[in-house]
Protein backbone atom coordinates (compact mmCIF):
# COMPACT_ATOMS: atom_id res chain seq x y z
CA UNK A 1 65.18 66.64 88.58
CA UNK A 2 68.12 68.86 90.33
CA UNK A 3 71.12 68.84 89.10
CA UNK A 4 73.72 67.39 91.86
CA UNK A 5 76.78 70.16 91.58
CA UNK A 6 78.90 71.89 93.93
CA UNK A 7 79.00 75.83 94.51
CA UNK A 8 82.43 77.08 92.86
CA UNK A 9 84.95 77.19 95.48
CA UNK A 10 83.49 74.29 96.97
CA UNK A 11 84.67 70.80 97.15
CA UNK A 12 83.35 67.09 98.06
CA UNK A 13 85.90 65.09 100.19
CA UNK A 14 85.56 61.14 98.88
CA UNK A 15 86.85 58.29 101.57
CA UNK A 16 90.01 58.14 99.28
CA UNK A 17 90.81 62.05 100.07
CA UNK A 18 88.92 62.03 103.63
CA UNK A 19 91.18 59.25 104.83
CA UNK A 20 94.86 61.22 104.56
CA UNK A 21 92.55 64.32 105.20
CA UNK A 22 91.88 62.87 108.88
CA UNK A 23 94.92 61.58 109.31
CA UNK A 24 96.69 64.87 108.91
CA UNK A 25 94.26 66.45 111.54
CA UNK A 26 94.75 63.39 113.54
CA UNK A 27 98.40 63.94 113.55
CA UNK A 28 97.97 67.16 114.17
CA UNK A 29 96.48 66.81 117.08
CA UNK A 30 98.99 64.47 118.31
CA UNK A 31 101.76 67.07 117.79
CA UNK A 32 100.27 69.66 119.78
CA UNK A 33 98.77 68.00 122.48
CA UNK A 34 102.67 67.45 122.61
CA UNK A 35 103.43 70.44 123.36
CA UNK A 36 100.91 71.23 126.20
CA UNK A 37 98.17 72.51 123.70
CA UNK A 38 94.12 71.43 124.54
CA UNK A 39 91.17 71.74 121.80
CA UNK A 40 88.49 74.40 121.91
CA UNK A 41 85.86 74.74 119.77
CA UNK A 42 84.23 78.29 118.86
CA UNK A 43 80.93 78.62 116.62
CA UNK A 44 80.75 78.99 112.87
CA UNK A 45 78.99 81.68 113.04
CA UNK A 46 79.91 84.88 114.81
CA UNK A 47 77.92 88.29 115.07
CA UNK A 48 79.49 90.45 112.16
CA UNK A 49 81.27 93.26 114.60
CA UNK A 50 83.57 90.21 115.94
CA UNK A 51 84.86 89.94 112.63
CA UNK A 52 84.75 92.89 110.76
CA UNK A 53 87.79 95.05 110.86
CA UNK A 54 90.09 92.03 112.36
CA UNK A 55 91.77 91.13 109.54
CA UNK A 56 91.78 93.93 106.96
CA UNK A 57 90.21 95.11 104.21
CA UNK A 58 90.38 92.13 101.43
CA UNK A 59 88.96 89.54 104.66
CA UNK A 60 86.11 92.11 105.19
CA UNK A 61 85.26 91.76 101.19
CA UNK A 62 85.71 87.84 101.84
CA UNK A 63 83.64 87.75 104.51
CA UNK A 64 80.25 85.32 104.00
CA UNK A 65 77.93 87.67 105.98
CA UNK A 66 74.22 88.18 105.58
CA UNK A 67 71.07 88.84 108.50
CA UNK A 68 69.71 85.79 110.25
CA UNK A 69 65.97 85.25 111.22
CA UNK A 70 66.16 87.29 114.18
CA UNK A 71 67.56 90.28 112.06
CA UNK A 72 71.04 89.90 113.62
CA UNK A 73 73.94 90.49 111.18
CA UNK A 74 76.37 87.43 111.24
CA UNK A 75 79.27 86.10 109.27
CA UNK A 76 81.24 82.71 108.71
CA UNK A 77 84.18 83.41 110.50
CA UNK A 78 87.50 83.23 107.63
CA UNK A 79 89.77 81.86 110.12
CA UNK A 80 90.23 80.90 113.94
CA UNK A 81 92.22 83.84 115.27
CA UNK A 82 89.31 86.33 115.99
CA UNK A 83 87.04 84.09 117.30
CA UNK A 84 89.89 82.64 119.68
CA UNK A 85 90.40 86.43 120.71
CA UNK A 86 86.50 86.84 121.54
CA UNK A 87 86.62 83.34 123.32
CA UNK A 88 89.46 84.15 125.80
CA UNK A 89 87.95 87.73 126.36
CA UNK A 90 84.72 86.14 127.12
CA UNK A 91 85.94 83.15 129.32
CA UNK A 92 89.32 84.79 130.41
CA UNK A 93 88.42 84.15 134.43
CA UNK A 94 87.93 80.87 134.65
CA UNK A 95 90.53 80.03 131.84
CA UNK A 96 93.75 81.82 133.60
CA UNK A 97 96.94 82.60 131.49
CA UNK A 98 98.96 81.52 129.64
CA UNK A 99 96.14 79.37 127.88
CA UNK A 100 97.76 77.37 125.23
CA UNK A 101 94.64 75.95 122.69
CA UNK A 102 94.58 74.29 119.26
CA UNK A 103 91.49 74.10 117.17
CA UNK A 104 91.02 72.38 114.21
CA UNK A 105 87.72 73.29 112.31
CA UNK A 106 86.47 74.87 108.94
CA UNK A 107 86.80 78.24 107.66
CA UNK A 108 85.12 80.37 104.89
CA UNK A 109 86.46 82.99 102.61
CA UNK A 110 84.56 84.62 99.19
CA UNK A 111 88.68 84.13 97.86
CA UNK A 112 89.58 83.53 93.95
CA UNK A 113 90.06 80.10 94.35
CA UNK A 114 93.62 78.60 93.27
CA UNK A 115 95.47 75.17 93.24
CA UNK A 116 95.04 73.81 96.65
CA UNK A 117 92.67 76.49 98.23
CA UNK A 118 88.98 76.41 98.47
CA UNK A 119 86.20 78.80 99.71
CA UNK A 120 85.40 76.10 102.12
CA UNK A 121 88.87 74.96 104.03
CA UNK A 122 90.22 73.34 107.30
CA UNK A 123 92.58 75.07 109.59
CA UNK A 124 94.55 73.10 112.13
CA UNK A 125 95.34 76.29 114.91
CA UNK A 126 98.02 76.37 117.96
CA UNK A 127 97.96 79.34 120.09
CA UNK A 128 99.78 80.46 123.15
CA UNK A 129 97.76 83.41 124.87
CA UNK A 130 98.78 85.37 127.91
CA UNK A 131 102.82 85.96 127.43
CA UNK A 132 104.81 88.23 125.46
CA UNK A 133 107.76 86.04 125.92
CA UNK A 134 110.02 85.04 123.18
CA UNK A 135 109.74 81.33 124.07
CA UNK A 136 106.38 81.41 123.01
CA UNK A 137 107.47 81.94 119.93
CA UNK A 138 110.58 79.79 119.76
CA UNK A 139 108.00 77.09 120.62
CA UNK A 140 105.33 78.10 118.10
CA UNK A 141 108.28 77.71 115.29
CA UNK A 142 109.21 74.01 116.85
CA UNK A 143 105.85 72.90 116.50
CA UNK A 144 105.38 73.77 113.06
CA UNK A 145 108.99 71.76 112.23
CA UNK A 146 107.83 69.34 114.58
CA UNK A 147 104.09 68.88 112.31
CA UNK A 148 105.65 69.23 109.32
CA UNK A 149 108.03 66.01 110.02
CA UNK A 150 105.56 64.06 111.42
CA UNK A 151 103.41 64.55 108.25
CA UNK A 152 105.90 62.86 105.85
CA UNK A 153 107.98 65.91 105.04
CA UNK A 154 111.71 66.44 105.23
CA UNK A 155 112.45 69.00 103.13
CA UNK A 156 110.75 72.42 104.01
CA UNK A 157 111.76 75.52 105.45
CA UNK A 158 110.08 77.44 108.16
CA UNK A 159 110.61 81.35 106.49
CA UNK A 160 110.46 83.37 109.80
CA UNK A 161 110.25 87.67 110.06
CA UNK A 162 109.14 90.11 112.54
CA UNK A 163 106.50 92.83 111.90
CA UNK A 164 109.08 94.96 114.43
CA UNK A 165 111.76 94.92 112.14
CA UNK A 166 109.82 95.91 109.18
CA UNK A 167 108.13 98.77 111.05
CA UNK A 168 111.48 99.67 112.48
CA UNK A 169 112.43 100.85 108.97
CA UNK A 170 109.50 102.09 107.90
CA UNK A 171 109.94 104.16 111.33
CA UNK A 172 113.77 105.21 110.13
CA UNK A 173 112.18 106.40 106.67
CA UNK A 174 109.34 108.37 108.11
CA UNK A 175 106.92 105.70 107.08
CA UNK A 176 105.38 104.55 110.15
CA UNK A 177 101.76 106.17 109.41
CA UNK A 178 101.91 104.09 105.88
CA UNK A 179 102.46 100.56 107.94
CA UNK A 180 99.12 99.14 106.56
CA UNK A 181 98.72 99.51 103.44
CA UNK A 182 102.56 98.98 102.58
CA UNK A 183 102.44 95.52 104.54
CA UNK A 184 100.12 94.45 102.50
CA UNK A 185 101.73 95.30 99.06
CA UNK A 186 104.97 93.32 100.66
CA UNK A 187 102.72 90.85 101.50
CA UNK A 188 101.96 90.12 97.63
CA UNK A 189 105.94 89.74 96.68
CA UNK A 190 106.03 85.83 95.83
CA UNK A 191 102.18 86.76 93.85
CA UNK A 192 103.24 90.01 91.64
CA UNK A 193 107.20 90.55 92.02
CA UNK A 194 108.99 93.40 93.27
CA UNK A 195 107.96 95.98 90.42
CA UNK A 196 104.45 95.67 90.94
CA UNK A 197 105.03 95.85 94.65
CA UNK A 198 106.70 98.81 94.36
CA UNK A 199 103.92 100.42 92.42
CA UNK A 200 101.45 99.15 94.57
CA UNK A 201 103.49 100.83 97.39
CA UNK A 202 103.10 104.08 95.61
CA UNK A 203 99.44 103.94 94.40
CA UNK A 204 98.38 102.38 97.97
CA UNK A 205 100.69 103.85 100.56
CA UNK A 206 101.90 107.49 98.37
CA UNK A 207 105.25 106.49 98.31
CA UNK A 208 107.96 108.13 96.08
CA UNK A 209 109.61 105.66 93.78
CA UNK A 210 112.93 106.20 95.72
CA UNK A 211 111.14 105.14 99.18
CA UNK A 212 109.86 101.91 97.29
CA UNK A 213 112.78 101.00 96.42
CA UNK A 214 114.52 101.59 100.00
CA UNK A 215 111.38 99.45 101.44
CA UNK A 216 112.22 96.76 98.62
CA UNK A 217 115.96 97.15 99.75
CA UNK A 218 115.19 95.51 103.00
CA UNK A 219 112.90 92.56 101.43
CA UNK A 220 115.79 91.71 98.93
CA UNK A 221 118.10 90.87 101.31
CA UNK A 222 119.50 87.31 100.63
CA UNK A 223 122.43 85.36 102.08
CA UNK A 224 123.14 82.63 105.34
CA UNK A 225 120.68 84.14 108.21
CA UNK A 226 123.85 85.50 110.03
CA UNK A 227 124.15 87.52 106.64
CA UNK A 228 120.52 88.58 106.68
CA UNK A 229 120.81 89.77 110.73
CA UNK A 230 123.78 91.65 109.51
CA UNK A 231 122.18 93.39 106.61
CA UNK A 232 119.09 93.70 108.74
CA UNK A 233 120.95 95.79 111.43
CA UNK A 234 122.40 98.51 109.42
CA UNK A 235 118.86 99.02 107.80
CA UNK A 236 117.15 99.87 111.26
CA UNK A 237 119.73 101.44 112.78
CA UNK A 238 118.43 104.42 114.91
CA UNK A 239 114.85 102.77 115.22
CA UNK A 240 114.57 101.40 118.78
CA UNK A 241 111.68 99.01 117.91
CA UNK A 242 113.71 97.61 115.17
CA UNK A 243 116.31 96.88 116.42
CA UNK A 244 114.47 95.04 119.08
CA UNK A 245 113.05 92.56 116.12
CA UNK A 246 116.19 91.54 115.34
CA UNK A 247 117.29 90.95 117.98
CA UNK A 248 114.11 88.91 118.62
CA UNK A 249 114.86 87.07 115.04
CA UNK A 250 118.14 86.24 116.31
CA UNK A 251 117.22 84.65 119.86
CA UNK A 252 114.68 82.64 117.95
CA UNK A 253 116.72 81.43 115.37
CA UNK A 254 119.58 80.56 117.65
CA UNK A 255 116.72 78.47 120.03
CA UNK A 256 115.20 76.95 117.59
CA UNK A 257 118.35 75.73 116.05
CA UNK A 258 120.00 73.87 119.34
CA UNK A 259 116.14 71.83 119.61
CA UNK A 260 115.49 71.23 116.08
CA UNK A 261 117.36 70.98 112.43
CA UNK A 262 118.42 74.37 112.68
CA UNK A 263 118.65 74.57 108.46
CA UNK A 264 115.27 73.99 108.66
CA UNK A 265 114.75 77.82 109.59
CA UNK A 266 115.10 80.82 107.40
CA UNK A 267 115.16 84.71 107.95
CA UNK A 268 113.09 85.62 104.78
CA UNK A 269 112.40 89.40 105.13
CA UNK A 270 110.01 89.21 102.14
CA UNK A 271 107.27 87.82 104.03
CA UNK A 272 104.96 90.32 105.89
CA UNK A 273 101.64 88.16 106.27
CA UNK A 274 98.85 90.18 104.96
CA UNK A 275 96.83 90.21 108.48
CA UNK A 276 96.47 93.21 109.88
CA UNK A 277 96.78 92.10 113.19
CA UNK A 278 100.05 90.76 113.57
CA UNK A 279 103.02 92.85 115.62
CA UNK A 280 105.93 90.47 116.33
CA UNK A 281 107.78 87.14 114.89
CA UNK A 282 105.62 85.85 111.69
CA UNK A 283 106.16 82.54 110.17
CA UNK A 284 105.68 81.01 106.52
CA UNK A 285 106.25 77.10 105.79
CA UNK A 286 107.46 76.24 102.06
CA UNK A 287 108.30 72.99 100.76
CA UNK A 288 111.28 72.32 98.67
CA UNK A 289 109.78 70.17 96.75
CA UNK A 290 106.67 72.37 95.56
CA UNK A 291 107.79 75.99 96.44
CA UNK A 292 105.05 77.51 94.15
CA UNK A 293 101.63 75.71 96.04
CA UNK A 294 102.68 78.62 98.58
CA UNK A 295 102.64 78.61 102.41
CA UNK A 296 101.52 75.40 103.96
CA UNK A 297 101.47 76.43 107.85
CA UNK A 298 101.59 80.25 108.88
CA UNK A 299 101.45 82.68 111.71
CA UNK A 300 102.92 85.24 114.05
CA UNK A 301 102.42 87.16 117.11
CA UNK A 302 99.94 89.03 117.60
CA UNK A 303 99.71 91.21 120.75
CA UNK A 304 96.51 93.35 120.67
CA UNK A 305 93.79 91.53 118.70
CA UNK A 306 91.89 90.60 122.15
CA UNK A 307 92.17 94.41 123.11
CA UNK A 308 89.37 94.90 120.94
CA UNK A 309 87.02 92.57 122.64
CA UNK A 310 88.61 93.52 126.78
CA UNK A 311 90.81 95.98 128.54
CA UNK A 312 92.91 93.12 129.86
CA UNK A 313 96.26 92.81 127.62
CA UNK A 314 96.19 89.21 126.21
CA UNK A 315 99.04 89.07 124.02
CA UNK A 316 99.32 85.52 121.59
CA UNK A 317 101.26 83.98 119.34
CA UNK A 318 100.39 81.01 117.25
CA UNK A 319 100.62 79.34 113.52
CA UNK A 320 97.93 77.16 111.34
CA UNK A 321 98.66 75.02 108.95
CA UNK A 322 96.37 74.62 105.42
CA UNK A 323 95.27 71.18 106.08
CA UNK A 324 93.70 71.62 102.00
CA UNK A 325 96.85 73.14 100.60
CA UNK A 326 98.93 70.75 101.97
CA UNK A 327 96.98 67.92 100.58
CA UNK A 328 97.17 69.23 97.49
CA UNK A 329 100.69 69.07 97.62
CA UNK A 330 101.21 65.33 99.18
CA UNK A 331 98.39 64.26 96.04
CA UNK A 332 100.75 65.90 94.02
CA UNK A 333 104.28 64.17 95.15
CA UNK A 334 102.58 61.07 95.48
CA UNK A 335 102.75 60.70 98.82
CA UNK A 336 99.04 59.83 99.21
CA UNK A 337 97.86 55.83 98.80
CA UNK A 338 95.02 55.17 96.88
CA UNK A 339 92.66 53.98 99.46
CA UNK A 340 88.91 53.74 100.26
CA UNK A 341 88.54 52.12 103.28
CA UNK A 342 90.24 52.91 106.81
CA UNK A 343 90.23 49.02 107.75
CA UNK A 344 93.75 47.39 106.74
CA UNK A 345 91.76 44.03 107.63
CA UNK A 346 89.55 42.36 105.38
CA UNK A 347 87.28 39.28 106.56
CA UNK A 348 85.62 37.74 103.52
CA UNK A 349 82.32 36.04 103.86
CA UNK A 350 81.68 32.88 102.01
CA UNK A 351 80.27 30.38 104.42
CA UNK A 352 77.11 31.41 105.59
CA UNK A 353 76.45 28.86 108.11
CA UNK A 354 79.56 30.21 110.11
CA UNK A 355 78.25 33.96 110.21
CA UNK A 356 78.26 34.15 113.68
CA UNK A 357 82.32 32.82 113.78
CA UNK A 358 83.47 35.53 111.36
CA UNK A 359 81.53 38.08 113.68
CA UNK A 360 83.13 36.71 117.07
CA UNK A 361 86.68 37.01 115.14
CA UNK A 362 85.79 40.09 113.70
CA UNK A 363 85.19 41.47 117.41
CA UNK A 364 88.38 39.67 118.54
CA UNK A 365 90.43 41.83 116.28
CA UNK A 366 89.04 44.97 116.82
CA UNK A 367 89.33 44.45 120.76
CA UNK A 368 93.01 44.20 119.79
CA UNK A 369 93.08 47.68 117.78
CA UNK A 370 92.81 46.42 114.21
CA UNK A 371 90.23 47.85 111.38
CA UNK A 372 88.53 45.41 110.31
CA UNK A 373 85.74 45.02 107.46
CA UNK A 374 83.27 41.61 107.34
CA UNK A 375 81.75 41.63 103.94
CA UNK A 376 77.96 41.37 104.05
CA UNK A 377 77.05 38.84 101.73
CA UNK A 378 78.69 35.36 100.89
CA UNK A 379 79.18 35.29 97.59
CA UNK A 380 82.29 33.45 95.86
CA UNK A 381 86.21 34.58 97.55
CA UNK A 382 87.14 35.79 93.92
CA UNK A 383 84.58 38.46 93.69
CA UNK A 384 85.31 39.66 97.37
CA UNK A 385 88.58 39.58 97.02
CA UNK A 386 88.33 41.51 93.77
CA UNK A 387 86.26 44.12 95.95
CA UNK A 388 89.03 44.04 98.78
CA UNK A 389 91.53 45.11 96.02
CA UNK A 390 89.41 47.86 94.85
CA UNK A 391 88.97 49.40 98.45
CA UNK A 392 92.75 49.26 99.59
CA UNK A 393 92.32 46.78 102.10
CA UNK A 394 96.03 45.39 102.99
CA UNK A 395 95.50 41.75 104.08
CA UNK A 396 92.38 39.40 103.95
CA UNK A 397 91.50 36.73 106.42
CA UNK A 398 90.86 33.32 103.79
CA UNK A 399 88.63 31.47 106.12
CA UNK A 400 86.41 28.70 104.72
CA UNK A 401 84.88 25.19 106.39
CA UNK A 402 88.07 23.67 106.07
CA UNK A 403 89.95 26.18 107.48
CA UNK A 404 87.42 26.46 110.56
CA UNK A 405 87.70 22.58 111.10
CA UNK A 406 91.41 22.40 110.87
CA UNK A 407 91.78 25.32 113.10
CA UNK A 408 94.44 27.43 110.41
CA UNK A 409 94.06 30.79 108.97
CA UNK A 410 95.29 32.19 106.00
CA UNK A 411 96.54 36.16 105.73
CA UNK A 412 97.00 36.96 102.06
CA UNK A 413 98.75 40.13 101.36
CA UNK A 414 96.71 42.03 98.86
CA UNK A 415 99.27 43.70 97.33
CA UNK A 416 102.28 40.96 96.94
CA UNK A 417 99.40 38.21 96.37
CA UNK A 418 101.72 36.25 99.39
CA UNK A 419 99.53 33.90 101.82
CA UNK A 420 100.99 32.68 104.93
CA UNK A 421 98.91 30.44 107.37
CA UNK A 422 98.49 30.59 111.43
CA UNK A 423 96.97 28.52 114.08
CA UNK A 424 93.57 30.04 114.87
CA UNK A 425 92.89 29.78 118.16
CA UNK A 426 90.20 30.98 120.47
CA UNK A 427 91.66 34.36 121.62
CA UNK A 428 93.21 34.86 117.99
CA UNK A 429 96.68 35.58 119.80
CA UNK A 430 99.39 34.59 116.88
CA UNK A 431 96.78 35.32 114.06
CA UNK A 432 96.78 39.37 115.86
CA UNK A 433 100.52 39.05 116.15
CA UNK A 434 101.36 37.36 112.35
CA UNK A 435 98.48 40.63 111.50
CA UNK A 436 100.32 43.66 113.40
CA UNK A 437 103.86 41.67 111.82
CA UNK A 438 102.25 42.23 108.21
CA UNK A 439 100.85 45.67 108.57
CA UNK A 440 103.66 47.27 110.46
C-alpha cells in the first residue's frame, strides 16, 4: 500500500478552507473588474529563459525547473508578473495599450515554508500596462484598500515607497552601481533587523559601516507621512531622480487620500520589495491586527520587465494579494465560519413517495439563486438534520406528508433551533422571500 502524504510545502484545501478560499478570489474578482480590469490566463509552465533572471537571484534558486520530453528546459513560473510581461510582448498588436488585466492562478516557489506560505500558492494579480502615469498607480493603491475592505478588513495599512527615492540616495552617496544587492538586504528589515541589514549591506554590496548606516538613516525614518516627505527631501537632495520619487510619493498619497480613508496609507521607507524588477511606487499591505503574518497584498511599478521580451516600452504597474497568507490570517482572527457545504439551503428527504416534489422545489429555489442540497436517502429528519448541522447548512426545509397536504412549510434555523412556517405554493414565492429574509 502507498502511503497517502503531501510533499512538504504542500497543502490539501478541504470544502471547509476551499469555501472562504473561493470566496476571496471571487471577491477579488469583483473588485477589479471594478476598476476596468479583465482576466487572462498564461500557462504554468514557461520555457526557463522567460523566467530566469526576472526576479533575482533567490527566485532563480526557487525556481521548479527541470527538461520536458522534448528536451526543452521549462520551469513553474513563481509568480504572474513575467509571464504577463511575455504575454503582452507576444500579443501586444491586437491587445493595444493601456491593457489593464487581473489573473488569479497558482504559483510555485522551492521557498522555506512559514506560517501562511506554501510552495504551492494562489496569487490574485491587477496590472495596468502601457502608461507611466502616476494615476496608474494612485489607482493600483485604491484597489488594494478597496480588496482589502471588501474582504472583511478594516484595520490595515497600505505601506507605500518608491524604488526612485531609494536609488536617489544611493545616487547622492555614490551607491548607484550597489542598487541590487543593497535592495535586497533592505528588503529583509522586518525578517533580520537593522544590524544584520547593515552587515548584509557590507558583506553583499562592500559597503563601509558608515555608508550602512547613512542607507539605514533613510529606512528609519518615522513620523506623520508629511514628516516622512520632509525627512525624505533633505536625504535626496541633489539627486534629480530622487527627488522625483517624492514627489511621486506625495501626489499619490495626497490622491489616494481625497478617494479613500486616507489613514489607511503609509510612507514606510523600510520596504524595498526584494524583486529585482521594480523602478517606481511599491506597495506592502499589513494588518493591524496580525502585523507579524507579513505582507498580505504587494506590488509596484515596474517599467522595463517587458523590454526583455520586445523593443516596444511597456511600462506597468500592479499589486497581488497572498490569497494563502491572508487566509491564514482570517483562520486566525476568527473570521472564517466553520462550514462544509456552499448551499445555505437544506431539503431533507424523508418521504420517499414525494421524491419527485422535493426535486421540483429543489429546482424552484435554485432558479431563484439559492444553494440548495436534497439529501439522497430518506432516512429519519433527526439523523439528517444531525448531518445538516455537521455541514453548516443555515436553514432546512421540514417538509413531510402533512406538510405537502396542508400546503405549509417549515424553515428551521439551524443555528437558533427557531422554525417559522409559510404557505407553499406552486411557484414557492413567500417560502423564497421568508428564505432570502433568513439568510440575509
Amino acid at each position: 500500500m502507498i502511503t497517502p502524504r503531501t510533499l512538504k510545502g504542500f497543502r490539501d484545501y478541504p470544502p471547509h478552507i476551499m469555501i472562504p478560499r473561493e470566496r476571496i478570489m471571487e471577491t477579488a474578482r469583483r473588485v477589479y473588474r471594478s476598476f476596468g480590469y479583465a482576466p487572462i490566463d498564461t500557462p504554468a509552465l514557461e520555457y526557463l529563459e522567460i523566467l530566469s533572471g526576472k526576479g533575482g537571484e533567490e527566485s532563480d534558486k526557487q525556481l521548479y525547473q527541470f527538461e520536458d520530453h522534448g528536451g526543452r528546459r521549462v520551469a513553474l513560473r513563481f509568480d504572474l508578473t513575467v509571464p504577463l510581461a511575455r504575454f503582452i510582448a507576444q500579443h501586444f498588436n491586437e491587445l493595444g495599450t493601456p491593457f489593464k488585466r487581473y489573473h488569479i492562478a497558482a504559483v510555485w516557489r522551492g521557498e522555506n515554508t512559514q506560517r501562511g506560505r506554501y510552495r504551492e500558492f494562489m496569487q490574485c494579480d491587477c496590472d495596468t500596462v502601457g502608461t507611466r502615469s502616476l494615476q496608474a498607480d494612485i489607482e493600483t493603491a485604491l484597489v488594494i484598500h478597496d480588496l482589502l475592505r471588501a474582504i472583511g478588513f478594516e484595520d490595515f495599512r497600505v505601506h507605500v515607497n518608491n524604488r526612485k527615492v531609494l536609488n536617489g540616495l544611493l545616487e547622492v552617496l555614490g551607491l548607484r552601481d550597489c542598487a541590487v544587492p543593497i535592495l535586497r538586504a533592505l528588503d529583509k528589515s522586518a525578517k533580520i533587523g537593522p544590524e544584520a541589514v547593515a552587515q548584509e549591506m557590507q558583506s553583499a554590496a562592500g559597503l563601509t559601516e558608515a555608508q550602512a548606516r547613512r542607507v539605514l538613516e533613510l529606512t528609519s525614518l518615522r513620523g506623520t507621512n508629511d514628516e516622512v516627505l520632509r525627512g525624505l527631501e533633505g536625504l535626496v537632495r541633489g539627486s534629480p531622480l530622487g527627488e522625483e520619487g517624492v514627489g511621486e510619493l506625495r501626489d499619490l498619497l495626497d490622491a489616494a487620500g481625497a478617494a479613500a480613508r486616507p489613514q489607511c496609507f503609509r510612507i514606510d521607507v523600510s520596504i524595498a520589495r526584494g524583486l529585482d524588477y521594480y523602478t517606481g511606487t511599491i506597495y506592502e499591505t499589513f494588518l493591524d491586527a496580525l502585523p507579524g503574518i507579513g505582507s498580505v497584498c504587494s506590488g509596484g511599478r515596474y517599467d522595463n520587465l517587458a523590454a526583455l521580451f520586445t523593443r516596444q516600452e511597456l511600462p506597468g504597474v500592479g499589486a497581488s494579494l497572498g490569497l494563502d497568507r491572508l487566509l491564514a490570517a482570517m483562520e486566525e482572527l476568527g473570521m472564517i465560519e466553520d462550514v462544509h457545504t456552499p448551499a445555505p439551503v437544506f431539503l431533507p428527504f424523508f418521504e420517499s413517495s414525494r421524491r419527485n416534489d422535493y426535486l421540483r422545489l429543489a429546482a424552484l429555489l435554485r432558479t431563484a439563486g439559492l444553494g440548495v442540497e436534497f439529501f439522497p436517502e430518506a432516512k429519519k429528519l433527526a439523523q439528517q438534520l444531525k448531518y445538516a448541522d455537521r455541514r453548516g447548512h443555515r436553514v432546512a426545509l421540514v417538509l413531510g406528508e402533512d406538510e405537502f397536504q396542508n400546503g405549509r412549510c417549515k424553515i428551521k434555523d439551524l443555528k437558533s433551533g427557531k422554525q417559522v412556517e409559510v404557505p407553499l405554493l406552486d411557484d414557492a414565492a413567500e417560502l423564497i422571500a421568508e428564505l432570502r429574509r433568513m439568510l440575509d
